[in-house]
C-alpha atoms as a PDB file:
ATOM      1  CA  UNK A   1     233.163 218.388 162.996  1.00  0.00           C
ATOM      2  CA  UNK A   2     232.619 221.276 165.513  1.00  0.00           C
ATOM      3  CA  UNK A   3     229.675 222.261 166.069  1.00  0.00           C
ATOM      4  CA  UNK A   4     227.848 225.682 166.418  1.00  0.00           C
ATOM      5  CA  UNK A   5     225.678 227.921 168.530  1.00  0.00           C
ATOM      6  CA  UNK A   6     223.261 227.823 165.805  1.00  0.00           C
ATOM      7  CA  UNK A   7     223.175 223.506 165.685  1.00  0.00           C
ATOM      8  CA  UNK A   8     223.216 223.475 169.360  1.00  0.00           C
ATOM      9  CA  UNK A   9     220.365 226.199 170.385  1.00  0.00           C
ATOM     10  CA  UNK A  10     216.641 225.586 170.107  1.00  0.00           C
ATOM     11  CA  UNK A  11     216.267 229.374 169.184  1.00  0.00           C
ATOM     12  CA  UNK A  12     218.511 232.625 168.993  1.00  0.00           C
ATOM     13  CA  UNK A  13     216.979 235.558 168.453  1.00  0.00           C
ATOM     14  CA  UNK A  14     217.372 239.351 168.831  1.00  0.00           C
ATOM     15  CA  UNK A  15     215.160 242.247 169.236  1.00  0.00           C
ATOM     16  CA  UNK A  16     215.002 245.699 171.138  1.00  0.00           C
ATOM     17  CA  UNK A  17     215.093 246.128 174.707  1.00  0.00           C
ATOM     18  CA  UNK A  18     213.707 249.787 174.437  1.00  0.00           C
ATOM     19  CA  UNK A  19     214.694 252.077 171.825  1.00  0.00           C
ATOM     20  CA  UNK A  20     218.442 252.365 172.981  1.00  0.00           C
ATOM     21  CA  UNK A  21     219.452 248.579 173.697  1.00  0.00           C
ATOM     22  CA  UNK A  22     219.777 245.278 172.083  1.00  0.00           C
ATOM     23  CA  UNK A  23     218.940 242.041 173.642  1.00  0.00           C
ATOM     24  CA  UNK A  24     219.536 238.418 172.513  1.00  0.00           C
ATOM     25  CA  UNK A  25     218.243 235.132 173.559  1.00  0.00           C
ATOM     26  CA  UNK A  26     219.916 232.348 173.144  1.00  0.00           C
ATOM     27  CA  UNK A  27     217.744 229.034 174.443  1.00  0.00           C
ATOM     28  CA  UNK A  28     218.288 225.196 174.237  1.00  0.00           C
ATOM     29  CA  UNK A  29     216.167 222.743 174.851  1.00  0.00           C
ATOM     30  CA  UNK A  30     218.522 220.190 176.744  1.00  0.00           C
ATOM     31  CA  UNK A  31     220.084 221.023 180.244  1.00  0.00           C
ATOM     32  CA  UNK A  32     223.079 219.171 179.231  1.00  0.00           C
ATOM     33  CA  UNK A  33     223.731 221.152 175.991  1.00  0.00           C
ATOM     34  CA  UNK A  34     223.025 224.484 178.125  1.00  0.00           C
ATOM     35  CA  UNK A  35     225.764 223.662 180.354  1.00  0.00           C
ATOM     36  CA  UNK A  36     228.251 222.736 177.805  1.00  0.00           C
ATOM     37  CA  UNK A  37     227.976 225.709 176.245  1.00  0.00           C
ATOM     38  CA  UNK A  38     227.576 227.734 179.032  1.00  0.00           C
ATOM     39  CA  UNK A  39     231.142 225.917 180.942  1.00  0.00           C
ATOM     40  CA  UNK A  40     232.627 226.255 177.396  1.00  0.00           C
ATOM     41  CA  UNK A  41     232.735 230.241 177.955  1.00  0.00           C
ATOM     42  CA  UNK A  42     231.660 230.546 174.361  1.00  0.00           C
ATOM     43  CA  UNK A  43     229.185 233.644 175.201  1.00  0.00           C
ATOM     44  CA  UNK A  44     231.345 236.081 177.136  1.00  0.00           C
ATOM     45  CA  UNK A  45     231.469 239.383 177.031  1.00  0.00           C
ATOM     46  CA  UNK A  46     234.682 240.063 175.345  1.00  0.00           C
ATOM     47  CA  UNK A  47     233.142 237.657 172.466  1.00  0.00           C
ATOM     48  CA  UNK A  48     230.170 239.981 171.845  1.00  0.00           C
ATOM     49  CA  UNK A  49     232.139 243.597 172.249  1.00  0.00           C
ATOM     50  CA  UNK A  50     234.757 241.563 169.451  1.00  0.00           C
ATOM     51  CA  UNK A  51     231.799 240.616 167.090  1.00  0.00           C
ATOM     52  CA  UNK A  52     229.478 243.714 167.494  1.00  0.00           C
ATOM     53  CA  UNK A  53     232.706 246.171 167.800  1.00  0.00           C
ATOM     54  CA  UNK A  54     231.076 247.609 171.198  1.00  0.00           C
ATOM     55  CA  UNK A  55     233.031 248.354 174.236  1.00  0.00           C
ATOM     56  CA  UNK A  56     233.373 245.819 177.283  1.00  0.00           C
ATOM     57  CA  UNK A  57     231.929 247.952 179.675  1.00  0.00           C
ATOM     58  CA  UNK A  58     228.744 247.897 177.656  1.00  0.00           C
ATOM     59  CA  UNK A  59     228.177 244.361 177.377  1.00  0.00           C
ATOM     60  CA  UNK A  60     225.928 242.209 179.729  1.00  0.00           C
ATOM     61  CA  UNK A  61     225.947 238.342 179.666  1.00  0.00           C
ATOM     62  CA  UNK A  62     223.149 236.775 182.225  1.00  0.00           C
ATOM     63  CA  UNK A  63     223.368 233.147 182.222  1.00  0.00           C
ATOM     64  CA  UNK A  64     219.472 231.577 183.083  1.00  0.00           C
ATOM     65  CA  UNK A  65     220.316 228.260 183.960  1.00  0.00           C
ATOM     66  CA  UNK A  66     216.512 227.861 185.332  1.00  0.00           C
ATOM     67  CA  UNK A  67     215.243 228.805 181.767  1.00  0.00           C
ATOM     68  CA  UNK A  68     217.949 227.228 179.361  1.00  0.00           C
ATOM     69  CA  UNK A  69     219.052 230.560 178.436  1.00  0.00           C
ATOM     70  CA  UNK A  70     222.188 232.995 177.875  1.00  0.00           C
ATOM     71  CA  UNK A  71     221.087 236.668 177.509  1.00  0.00           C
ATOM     72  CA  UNK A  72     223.043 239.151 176.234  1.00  0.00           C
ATOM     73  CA  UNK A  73     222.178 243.148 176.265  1.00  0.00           C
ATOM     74  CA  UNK A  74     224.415 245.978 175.091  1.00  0.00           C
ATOM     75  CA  UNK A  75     223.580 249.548 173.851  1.00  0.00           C
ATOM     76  CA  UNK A  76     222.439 250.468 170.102  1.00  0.00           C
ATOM     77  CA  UNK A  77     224.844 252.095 168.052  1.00  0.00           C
ATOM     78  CA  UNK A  78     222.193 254.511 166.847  1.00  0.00           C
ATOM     79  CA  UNK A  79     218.433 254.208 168.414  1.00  0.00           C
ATOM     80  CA  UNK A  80     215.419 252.620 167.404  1.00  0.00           C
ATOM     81  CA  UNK A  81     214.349 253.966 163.999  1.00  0.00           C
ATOM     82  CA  UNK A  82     216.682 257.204 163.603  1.00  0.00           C
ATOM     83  CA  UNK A  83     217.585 257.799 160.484  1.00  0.00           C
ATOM     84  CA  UNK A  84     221.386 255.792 160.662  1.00  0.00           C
ATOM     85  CA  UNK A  85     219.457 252.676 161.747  1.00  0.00           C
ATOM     86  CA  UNK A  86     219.274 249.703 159.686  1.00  0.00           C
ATOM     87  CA  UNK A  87     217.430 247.607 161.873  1.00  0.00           C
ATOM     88  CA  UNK A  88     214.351 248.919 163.392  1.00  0.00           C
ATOM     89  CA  UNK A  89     213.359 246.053 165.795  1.00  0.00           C
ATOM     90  CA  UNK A  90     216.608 244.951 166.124  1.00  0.00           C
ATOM     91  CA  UNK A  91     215.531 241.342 164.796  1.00  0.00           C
ATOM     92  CA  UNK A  92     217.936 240.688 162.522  1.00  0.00           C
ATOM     93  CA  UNK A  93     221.453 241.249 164.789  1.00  0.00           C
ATOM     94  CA  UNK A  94     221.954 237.504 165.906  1.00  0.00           C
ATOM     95  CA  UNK A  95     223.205 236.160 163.249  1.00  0.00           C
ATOM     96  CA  UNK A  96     226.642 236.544 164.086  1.00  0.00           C
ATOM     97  CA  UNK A  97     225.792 234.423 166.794  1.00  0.00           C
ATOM     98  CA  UNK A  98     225.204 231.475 165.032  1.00  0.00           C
ATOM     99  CA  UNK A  99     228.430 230.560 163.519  1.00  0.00           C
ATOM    100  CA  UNK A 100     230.497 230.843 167.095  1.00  0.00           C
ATOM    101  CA  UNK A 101     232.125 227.472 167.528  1.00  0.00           C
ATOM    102  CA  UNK A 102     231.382 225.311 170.946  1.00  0.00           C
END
């Protein structure tokens, strides 16, 4: 069975990077699992602008290896708590995330 970003990470999460960007963290808590999925080229940015429908040139994928970590940072669709936005903190836009196969 194939697993998932969401078996394999410690914590994914999303919030606001100021009122015009979205950032997620995705951490593990094993070096070896960070670097599988991180060699695996699971999180790149053609992934995200696919999933979140944004365009490649927005998307930035930062790979920590000191920290465990895979950021990823792109643009809001509409800002921080204007009246077309759904999600005022931005904390519930990684769940996409955690169904990508590894």
């Amino acid at each position: 069975m194939q697993q998932t970003i969401g078996d394999l990470a410690v914590l994914v999460r999303s919030k606001n990077a100021g009122p015009f960007w979205l950032t997620f963290d995705i951490m593990f808590d094993s070096p070896d699992i960070y670097k599988n999925v991180r060699d695996a080229n699971i999180i790149t940015r053609e992934k995200i602008a696919e999933i979140y429908r944004r365009k490649l040139d927005d998307i930035i994928v930062v790979n920590h290896d000191a920290a465990l970590a895979i950021k990823v940072s792109f643009p809001r669709a509409h800002s921080s708590g204007s009246a077309l936005d759904s999600d005022v903190f931005g904390g519930q836009q990684y769940a996409p995330l955690l169904s990508l196969n590894v």
